[in-house]
Protein backbone atom coordinates (compact mmCIF):
# COMPACT_ATOMS: atom_id res chain seq x y z
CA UNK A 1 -55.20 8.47 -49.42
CA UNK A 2 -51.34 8.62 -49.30
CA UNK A 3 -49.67 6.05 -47.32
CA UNK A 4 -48.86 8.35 -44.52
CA UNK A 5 -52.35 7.16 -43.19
CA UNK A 6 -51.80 3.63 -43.12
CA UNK A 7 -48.36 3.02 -41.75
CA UNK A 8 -49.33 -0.64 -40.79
CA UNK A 9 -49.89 -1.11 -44.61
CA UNK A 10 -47.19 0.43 -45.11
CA UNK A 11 -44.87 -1.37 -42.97
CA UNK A 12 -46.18 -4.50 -44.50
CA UNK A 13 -45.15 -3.85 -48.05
CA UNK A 14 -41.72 -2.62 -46.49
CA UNK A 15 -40.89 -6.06 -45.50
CA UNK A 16 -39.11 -7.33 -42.22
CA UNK A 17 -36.06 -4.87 -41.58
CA UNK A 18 -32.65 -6.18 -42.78
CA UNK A 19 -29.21 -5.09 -41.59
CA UNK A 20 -26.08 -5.99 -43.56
CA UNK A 21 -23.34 -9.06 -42.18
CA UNK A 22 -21.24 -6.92 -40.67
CA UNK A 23 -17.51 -7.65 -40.59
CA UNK A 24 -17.13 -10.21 -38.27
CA UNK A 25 -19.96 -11.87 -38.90
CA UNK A 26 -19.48 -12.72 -42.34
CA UNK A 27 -15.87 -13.91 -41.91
CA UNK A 28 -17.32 -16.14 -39.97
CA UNK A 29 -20.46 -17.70 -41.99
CA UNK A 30 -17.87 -18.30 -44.94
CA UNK A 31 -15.69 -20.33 -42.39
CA UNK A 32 -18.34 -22.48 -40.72
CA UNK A 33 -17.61 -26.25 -40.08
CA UNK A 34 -19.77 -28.98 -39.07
CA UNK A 35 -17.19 -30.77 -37.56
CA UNK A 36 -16.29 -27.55 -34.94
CA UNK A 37 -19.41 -25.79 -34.98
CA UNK A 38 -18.87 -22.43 -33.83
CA UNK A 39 -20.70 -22.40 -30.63
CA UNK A 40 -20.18 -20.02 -27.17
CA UNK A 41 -20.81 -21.76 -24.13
CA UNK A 42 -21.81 -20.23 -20.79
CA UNK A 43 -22.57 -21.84 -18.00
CA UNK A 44 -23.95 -19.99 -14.80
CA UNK A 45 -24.61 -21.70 -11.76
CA UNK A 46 -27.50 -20.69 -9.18
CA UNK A 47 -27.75 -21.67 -5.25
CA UNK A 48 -31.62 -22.67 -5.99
CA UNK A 49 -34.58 -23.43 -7.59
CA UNK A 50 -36.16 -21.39 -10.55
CA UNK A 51 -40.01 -22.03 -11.96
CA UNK A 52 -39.49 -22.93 -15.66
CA UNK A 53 -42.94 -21.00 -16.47
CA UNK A 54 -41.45 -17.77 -14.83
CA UNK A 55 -38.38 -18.28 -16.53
CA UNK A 56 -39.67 -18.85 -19.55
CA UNK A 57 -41.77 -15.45 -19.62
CA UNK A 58 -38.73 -13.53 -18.32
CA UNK A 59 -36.31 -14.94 -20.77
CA UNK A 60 -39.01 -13.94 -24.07
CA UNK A 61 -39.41 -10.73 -22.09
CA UNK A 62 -35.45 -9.75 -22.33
CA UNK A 63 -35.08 -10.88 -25.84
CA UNK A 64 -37.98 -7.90 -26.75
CA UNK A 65 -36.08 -5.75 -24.26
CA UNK A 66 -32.72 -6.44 -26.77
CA UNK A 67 -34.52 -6.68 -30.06
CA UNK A 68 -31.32 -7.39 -32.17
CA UNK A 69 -30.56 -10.77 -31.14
CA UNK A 70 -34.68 -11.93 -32.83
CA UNK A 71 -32.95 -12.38 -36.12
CA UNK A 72 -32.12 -14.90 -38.66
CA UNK A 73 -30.05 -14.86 -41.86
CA UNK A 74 -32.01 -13.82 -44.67
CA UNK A 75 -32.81 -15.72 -47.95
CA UNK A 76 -29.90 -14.76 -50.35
CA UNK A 77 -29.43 -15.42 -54.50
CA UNK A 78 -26.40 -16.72 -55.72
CA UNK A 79 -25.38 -12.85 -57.00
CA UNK A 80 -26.27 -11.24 -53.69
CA UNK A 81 -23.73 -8.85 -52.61
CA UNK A 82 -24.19 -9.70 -49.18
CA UNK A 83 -25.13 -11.87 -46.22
CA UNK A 84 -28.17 -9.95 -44.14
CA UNK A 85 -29.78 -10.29 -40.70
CA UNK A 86 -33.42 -10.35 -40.87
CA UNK A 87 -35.26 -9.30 -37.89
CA UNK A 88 -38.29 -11.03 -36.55
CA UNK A 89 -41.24 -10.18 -34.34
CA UNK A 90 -41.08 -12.95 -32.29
CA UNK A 91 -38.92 -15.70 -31.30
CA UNK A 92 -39.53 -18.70 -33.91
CA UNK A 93 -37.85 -21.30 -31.78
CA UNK A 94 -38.62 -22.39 -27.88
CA UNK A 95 -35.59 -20.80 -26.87
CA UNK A 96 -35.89 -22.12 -23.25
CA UNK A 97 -35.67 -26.11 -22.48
CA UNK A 98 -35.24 -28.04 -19.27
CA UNK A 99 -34.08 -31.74 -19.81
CA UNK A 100 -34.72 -34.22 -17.39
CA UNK A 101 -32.46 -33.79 -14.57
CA UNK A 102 -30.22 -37.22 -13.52
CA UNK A 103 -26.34 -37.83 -12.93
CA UNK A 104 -24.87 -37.25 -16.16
CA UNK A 105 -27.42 -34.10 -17.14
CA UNK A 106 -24.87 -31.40 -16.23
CA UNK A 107 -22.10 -33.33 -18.42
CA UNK A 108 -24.45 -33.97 -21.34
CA UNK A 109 -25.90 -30.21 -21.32
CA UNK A 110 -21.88 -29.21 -21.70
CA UNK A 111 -21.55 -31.67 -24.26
CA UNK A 112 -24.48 -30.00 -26.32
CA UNK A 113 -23.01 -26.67 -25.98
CA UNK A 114 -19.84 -27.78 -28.00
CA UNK A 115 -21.61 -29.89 -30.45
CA UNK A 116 -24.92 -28.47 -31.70
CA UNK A 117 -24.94 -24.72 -32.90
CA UNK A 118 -28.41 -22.95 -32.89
CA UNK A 119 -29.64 -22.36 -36.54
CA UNK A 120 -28.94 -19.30 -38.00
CA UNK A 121 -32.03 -19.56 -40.39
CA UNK A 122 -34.33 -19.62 -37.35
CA UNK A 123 -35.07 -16.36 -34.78
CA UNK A 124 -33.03 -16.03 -32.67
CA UNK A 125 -29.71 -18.32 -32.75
CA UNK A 126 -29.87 -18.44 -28.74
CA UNK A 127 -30.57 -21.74 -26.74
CA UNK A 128 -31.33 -21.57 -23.42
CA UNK A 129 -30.98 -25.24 -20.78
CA UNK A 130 -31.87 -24.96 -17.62
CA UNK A 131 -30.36 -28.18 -15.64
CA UNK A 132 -32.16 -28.79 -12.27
CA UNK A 133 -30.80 -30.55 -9.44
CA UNK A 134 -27.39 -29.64 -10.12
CA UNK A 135 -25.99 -28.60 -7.01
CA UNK A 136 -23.81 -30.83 -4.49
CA UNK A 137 -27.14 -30.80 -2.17
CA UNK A 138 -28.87 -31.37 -5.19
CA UNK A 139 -31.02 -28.30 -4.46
CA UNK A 140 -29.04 -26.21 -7.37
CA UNK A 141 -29.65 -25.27 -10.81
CA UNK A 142 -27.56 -24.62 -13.97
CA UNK A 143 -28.05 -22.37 -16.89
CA UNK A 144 -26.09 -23.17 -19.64
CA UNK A 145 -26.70 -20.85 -22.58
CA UNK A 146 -25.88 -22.10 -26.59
CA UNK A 147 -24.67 -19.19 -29.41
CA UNK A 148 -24.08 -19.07 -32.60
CA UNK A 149 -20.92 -17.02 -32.74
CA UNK A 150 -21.58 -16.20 -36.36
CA UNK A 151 -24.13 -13.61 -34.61
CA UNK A 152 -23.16 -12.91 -31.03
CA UNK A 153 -20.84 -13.22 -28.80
CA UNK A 154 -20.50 -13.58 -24.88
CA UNK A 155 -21.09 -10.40 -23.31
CA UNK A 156 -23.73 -9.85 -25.80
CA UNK A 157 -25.66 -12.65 -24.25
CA UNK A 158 -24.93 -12.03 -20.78
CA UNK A 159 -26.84 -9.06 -21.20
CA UNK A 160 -29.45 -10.26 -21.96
CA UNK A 161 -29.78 -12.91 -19.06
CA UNK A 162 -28.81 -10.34 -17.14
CA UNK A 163 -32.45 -8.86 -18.24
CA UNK A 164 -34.01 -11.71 -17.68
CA UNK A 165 -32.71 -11.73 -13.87
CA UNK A 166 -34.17 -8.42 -13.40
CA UNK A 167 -37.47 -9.44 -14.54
CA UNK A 168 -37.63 -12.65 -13.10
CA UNK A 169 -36.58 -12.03 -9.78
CA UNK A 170 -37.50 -8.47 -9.29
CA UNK A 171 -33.44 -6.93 -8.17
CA UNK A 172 -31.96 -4.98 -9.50
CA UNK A 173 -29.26 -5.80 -11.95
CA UNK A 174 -27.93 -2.92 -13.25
CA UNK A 175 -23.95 -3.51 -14.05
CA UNK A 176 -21.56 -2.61 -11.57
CA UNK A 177 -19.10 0.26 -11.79
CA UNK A 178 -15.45 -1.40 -13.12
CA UNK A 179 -13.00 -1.40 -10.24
CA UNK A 180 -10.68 1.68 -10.14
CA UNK A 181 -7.19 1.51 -11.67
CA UNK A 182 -4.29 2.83 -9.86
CA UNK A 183 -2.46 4.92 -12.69
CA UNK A 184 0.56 3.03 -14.30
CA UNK A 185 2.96 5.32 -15.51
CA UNK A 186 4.14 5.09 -19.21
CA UNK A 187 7.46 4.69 -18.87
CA UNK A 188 7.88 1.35 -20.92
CA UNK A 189 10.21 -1.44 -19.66
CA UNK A 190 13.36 -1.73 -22.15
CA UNK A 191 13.39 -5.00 -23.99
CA UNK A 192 13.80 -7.03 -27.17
CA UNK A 193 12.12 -6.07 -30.15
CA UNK A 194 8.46 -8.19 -30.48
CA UNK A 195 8.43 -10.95 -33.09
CA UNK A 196 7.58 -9.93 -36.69
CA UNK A 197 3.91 -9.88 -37.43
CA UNK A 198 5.44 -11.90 -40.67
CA UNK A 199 7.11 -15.01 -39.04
CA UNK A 200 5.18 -18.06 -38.23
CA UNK A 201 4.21 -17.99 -34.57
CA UNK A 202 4.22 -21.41 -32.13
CA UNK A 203 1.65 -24.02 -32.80
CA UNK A 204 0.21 -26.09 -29.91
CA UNK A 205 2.18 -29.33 -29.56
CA UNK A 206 0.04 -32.42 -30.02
CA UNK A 207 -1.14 -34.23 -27.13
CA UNK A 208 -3.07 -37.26 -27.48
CA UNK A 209 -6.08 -36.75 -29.90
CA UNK A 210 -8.79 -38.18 -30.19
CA UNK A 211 -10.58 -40.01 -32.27
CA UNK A 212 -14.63 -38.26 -32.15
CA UNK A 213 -14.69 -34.72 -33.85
CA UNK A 214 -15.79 -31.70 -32.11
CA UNK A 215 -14.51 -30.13 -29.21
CA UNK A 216 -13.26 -31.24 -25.89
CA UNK A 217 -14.21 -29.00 -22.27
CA UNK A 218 -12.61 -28.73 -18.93
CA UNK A 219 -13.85 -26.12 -16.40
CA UNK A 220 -12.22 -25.42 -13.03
CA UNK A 221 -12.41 -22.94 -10.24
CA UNK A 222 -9.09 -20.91 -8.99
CA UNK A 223 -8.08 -18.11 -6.21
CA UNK A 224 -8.28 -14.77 -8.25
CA UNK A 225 -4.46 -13.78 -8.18
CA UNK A 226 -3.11 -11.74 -6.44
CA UNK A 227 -0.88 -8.66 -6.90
CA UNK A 228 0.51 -5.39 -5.30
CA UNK A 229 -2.01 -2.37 -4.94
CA UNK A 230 0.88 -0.49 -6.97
CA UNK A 231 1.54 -3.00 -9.43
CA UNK A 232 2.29 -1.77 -13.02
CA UNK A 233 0.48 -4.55 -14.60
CA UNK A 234 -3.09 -5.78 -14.18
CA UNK A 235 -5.16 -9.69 -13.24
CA UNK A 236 -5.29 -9.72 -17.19
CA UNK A 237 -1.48 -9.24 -17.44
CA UNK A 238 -1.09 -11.84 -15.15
CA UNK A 239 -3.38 -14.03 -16.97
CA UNK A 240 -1.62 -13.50 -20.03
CA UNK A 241 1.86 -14.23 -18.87
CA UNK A 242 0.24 -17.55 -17.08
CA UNK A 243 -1.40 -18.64 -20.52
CA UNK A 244 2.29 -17.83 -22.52
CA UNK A 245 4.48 -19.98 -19.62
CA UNK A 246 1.55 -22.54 -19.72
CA UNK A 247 1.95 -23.30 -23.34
CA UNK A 248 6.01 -22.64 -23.57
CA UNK A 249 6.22 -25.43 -20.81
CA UNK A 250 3.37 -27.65 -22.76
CA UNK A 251 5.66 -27.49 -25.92
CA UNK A 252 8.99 -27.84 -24.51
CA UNK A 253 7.23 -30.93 -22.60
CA UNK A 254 6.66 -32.53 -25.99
CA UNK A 255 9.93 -31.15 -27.51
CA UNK A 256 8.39 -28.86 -30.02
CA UNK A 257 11.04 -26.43 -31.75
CA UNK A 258 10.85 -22.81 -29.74
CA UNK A 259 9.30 -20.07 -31.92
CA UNK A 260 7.42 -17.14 -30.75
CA UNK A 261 3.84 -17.07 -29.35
CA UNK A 262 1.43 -14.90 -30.28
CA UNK A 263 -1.97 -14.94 -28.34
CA UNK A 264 -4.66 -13.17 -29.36
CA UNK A 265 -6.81 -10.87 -27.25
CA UNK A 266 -10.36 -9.78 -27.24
CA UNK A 267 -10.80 -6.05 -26.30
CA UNK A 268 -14.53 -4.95 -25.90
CA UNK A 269 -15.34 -0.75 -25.18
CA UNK A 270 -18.70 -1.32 -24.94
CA UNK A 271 -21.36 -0.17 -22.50
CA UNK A 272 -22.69 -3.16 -20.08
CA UNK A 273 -26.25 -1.33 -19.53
CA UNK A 274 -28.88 -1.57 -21.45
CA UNK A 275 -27.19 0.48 -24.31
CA UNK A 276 -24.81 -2.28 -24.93
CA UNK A 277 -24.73 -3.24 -28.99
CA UNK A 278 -25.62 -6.73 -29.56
CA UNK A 279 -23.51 -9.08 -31.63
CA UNK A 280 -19.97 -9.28 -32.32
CA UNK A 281 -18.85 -6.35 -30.58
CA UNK A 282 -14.98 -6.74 -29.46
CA UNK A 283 -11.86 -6.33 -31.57
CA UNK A 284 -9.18 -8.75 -31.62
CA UNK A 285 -5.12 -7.85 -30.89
CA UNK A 286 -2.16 -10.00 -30.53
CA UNK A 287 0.64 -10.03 -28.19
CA UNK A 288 3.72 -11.54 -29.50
CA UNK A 289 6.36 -12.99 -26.77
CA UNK A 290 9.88 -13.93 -28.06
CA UNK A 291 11.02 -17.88 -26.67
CA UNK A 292 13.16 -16.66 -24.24
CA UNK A 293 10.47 -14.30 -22.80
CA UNK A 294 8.76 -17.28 -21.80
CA UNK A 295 12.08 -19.12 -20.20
CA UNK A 296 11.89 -18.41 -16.60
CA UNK A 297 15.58 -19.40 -16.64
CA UNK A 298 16.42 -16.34 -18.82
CA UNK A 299 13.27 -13.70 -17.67
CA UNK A 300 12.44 -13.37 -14.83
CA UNK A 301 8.32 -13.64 -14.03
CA UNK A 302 8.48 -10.11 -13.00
CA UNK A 303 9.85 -8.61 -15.97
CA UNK A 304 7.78 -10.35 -18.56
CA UNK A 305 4.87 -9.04 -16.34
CA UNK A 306 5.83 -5.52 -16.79
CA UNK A 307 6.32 -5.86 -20.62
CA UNK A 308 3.38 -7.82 -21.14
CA UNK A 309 1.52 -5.01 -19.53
CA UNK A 310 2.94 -2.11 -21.87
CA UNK A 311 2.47 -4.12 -24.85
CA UNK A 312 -1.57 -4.71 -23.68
CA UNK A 313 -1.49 -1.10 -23.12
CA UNK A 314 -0.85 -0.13 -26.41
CA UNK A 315 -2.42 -2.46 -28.40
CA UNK A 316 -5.65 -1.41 -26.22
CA UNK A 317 -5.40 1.84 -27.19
CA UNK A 318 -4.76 1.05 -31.06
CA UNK A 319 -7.75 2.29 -32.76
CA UNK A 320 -7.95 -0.46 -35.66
CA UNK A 321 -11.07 -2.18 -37.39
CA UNK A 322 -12.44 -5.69 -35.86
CA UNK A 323 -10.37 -7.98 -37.66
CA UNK A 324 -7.52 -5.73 -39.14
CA UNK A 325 -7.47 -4.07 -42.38
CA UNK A 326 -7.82 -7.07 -44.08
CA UNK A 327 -10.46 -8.43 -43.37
CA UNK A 328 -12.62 -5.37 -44.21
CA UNK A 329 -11.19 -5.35 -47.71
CA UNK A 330 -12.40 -8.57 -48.19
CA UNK A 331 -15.86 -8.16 -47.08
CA UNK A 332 -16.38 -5.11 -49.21
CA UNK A 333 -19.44 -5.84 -51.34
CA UNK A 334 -17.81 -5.19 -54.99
CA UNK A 335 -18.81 -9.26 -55.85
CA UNK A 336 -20.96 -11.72 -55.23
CA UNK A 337 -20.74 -12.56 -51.48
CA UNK A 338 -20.29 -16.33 -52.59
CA UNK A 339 -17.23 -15.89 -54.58
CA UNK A 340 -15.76 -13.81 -51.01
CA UNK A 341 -16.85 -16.92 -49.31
CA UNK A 342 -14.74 -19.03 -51.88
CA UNK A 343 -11.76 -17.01 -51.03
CA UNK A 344 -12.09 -16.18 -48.06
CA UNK A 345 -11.91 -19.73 -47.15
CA UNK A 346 -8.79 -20.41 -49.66
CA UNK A 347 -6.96 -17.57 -47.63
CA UNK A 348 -8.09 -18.75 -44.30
CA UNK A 349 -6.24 -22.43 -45.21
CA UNK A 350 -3.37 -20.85 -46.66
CA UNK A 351 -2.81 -18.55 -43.93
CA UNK A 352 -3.54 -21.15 -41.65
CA UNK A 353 0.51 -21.25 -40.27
CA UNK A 354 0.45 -17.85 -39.19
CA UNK A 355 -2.51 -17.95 -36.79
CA UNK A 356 -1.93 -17.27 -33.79
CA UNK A 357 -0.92 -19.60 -31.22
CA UNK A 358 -3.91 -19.43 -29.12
CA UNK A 359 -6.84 -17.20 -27.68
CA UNK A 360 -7.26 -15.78 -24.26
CA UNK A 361 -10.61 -14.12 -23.75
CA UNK A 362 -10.66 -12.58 -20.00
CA UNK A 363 -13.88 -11.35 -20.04
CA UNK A 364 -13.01 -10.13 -16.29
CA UNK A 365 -15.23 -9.55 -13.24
CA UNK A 366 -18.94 -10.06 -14.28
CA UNK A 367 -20.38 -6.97 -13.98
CA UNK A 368 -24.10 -8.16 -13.49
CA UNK A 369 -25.14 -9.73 -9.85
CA UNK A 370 -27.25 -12.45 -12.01
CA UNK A 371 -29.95 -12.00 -9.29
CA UNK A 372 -32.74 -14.34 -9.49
CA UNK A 373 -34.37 -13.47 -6.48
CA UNK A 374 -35.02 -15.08 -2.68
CA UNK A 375 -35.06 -19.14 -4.23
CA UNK A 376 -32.92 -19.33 -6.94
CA UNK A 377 -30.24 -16.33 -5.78
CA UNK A 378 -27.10 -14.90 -7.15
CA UNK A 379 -24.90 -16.93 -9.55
CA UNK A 380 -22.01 -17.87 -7.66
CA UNK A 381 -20.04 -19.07 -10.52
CA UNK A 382 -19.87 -18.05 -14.19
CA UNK A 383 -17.91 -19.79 -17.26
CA UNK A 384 -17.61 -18.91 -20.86
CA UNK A 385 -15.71 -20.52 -23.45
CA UNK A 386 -14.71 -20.01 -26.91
CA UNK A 387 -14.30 -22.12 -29.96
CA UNK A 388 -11.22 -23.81 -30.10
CA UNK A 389 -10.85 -25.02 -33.96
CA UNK A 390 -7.92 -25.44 -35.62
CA UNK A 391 -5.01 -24.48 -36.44
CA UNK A 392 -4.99 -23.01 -32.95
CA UNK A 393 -6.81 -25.29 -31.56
CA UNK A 394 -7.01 -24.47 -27.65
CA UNK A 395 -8.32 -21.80 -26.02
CA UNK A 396 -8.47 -19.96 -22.61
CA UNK A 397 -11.50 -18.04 -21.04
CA UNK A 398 -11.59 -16.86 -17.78
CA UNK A 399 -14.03 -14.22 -15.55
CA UNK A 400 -14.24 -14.14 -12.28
CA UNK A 401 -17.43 -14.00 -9.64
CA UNK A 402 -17.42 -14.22 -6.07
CA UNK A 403 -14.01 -13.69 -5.64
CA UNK A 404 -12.98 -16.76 -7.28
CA UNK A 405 -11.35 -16.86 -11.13
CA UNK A 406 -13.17 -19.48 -13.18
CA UNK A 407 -11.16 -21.24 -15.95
CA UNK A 408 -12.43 -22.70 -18.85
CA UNK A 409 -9.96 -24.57 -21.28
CA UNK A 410 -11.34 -25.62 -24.51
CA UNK A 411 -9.13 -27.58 -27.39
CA UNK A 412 -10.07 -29.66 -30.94
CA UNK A 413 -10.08 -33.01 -30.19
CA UNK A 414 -8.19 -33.49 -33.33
CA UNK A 415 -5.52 -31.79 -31.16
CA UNK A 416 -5.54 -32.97 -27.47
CA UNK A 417 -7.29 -35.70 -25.53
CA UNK A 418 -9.22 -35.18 -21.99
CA UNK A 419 -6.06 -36.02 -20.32
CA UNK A 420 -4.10 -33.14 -22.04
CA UNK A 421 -6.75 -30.42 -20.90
CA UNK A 422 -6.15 -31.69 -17.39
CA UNK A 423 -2.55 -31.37 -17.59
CA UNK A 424 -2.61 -28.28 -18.89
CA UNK A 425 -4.88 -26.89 -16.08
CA UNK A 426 -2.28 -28.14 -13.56
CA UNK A 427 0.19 -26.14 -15.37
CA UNK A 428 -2.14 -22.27 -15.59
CA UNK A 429 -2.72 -23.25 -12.07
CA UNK A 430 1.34 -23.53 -11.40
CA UNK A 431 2.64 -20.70 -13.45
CA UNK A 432 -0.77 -18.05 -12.30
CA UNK A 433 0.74 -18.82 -8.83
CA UNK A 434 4.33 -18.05 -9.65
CA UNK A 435 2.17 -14.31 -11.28
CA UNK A 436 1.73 -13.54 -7.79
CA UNK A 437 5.58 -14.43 -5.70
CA UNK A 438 7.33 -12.45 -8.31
CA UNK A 439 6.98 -8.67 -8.06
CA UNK A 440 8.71 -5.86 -9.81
């Protein structure tokens, strides 16, 4: 017999199926720290109750329903060419936890997030806690979900609790349609030139650090802004101007020299159904603002809106790969994938003064209702955030649910201290305001 009559047998001397790092994920597995793992919080908060067995089921259920994220990094030899994703059956871990509920359980689940990355040698790198009695009538509950970024990223997972909503609660929770854009016209708004890709952008003035390694968290809740039906610009505009005057103030505050900022900006085409590619799926662009963009004394709020928006715009609709050229040069698999990871982290430190300033991820309005059904209901609030290691360390993540913008900064502690992050959420709060009383 041939083994076209046994594919089981067949299957089994095939192995598990492998898929190469791709781009983004190997840059980051050469880069990891222990100190900063690289972790993506979300946090979604319900009205009510959910039945950890039920969730439990549901939750395995979606991960079959997205079979790429039941992986683990393969066993490599020294001379392997590459890193490779290994794809299991089944999940390896309990993937779903509930810890005790009490006082400090919502601020100890957040603290976990930052400081303990799932595995990526065990299926899948996901963590799932479910914090009960988290509401202010103590009738609430609070999912906070753990990722390895070195495999997925945000959207990814919300995806995938989006299919575990479905299937828990029975509603539907297909994605939304994306609002409707009133047409800008391309007529760009004359300015200076943008700073040189090749001149060292603005660092993040030191606040007070702190002594623990790791990260530091500080999630708040904000009006969505607002802005003329015919505005040229968009909320992610606005956002972006807010995040440049935040940090322009922040440094002039502690009398750092003025150099341009560059902030870098996820961009993400894909589909939010079920189609949706999971893993690292979004590109990353940078938009440059010249110090005295970013002096309100010298441009006014509504122009730097306007050129903020043309230089989103393009950079948008640059068709570039992930991480720039460079980055896929030095993932091609001509040598041994440990000698990249050797250089790869030599070029990361040396390049370490041209990072950019900081990161903005606006991953927008959630397109999922995160339905749960009658007794635990729709998430009324949703926060990511990113990691925030150095040299940038700080970084800004907002999306919005229920009408309301929800703001999560994240910084090194080697950078800032709690007090900092609360300062600097007075001052996105000030300048996302001034976004909206300034119009073209």
């Amino acid at each position: 017999m041939t083994t076209l009559d046994h594919p089981a047998r067949d299957d089994a001397a095939r192995g598990p199926v492998r898929i190469p790092f791709p781009v983004v994920d190997e840059v980051s597995r050469h880069c990891l720290q222990e100190e900063e793992p690289e972790t993506v919080h979300i946090e979604v908060h319900l009205p009510g109750p959910l039945d950890p067995d039920r969730l439990r089921e549901a939750f395995t259920e979606a991960l079959h329903r997205h079979p790429r994220i039941l992986m683990r990094q393969a066993p490599a030899h020294w001379y392997s060419r590459r890193y490779e994703w290994e794809l299991t059956k089944e999940p390896e871990v309990e993937v779903v936890s509930f810890p005790p509920p009490g006082p400090d359980a919502l601020r100890d689940a957040r603290t976990r997030s930052l400081t303990q990355a799932p595995p990526l040698s065990l299926s899948p790198p996901i963590r799932l806690e479910v914090v009960a009695d988290a509401g202010p009538e103590r009738e609430g509950t609070v999912l906070f979900l753990t990722i390895n970024h070195t495999a997925l990223d945000g959207p990814a997972c919300l995806r995938i609790l989006a299919t575990a909503a479905e299937l828990y609660g029975g509603e539907d929770n297909a994605p939304t349609a994306p609002p409707v854009r009133a047409t800008i016209p391309d007529l760009p708004l004359a300015g200076p030139e943008t700073p040189s890709t090749w001149a060292p952008p603005a660092r993040v003035a030191p606040g007070t650090p702190e002594p623990s390694p790791g990260n530091g968290l500080l999630v708040t809740e904000l009006p969505v802004p607002r802005r003329p039906r015919s505005a040229p610009y968009t909320v992610n505009d606005q956002l972006m101007v807010t995040t440049a005057l935040m940090l322009a103030h922040w440094n002039r505050e502690h009398g750092a020299r003025p150099r341009p900022l560059r902030i870098t900006m996820p961009v993400d085409d894909r589909p939010r159904d079920t189609r949706m590619p999971i893993g690292n799926g979004t590109r990353l662009v940078d938009v440059a603002f010249l110090p005295e963009e970013v002096d309100q004394r010298r441009t006014p709020t509504a122009v730097l809106l306007r050129r903020t928006a043309d230089r989103t715009r393009a950079l948008k609709a640059l068709s570039r790969p992930q991480l720039g050229h460079g980055a896929s040069l030095l993932t091609a698999p001509v040598v041994p994938v440990s000698w990249r990871a050797a250089l790869t982290r030599g070029l990361r430190r040396a390049a370490a003064p041209w990072t950019s300033t900081t990161l903005l991820s606006n991953i927008g309005r959630i397109p999922y209702s995160l339905d749960f059904g009658q007794e635990a209901g729709r998430a009324h609030a949703v926060w990511f955030s990113a990691p925030a290691r150095m040299p940038r360390g700080l970084t800004v993540t907002t999306a919005s649910t229920a009408g309301r913008l929800h703001l999560a900064l994240r910084w090194s502690r080697a950078l800032l201290g709690h007090g900092d992050g609360a300062h600097l959420r007075d001052l996105f709060e000030h300048y996302l305001h001034a976004t909206e009383e300034d119009t073209p």
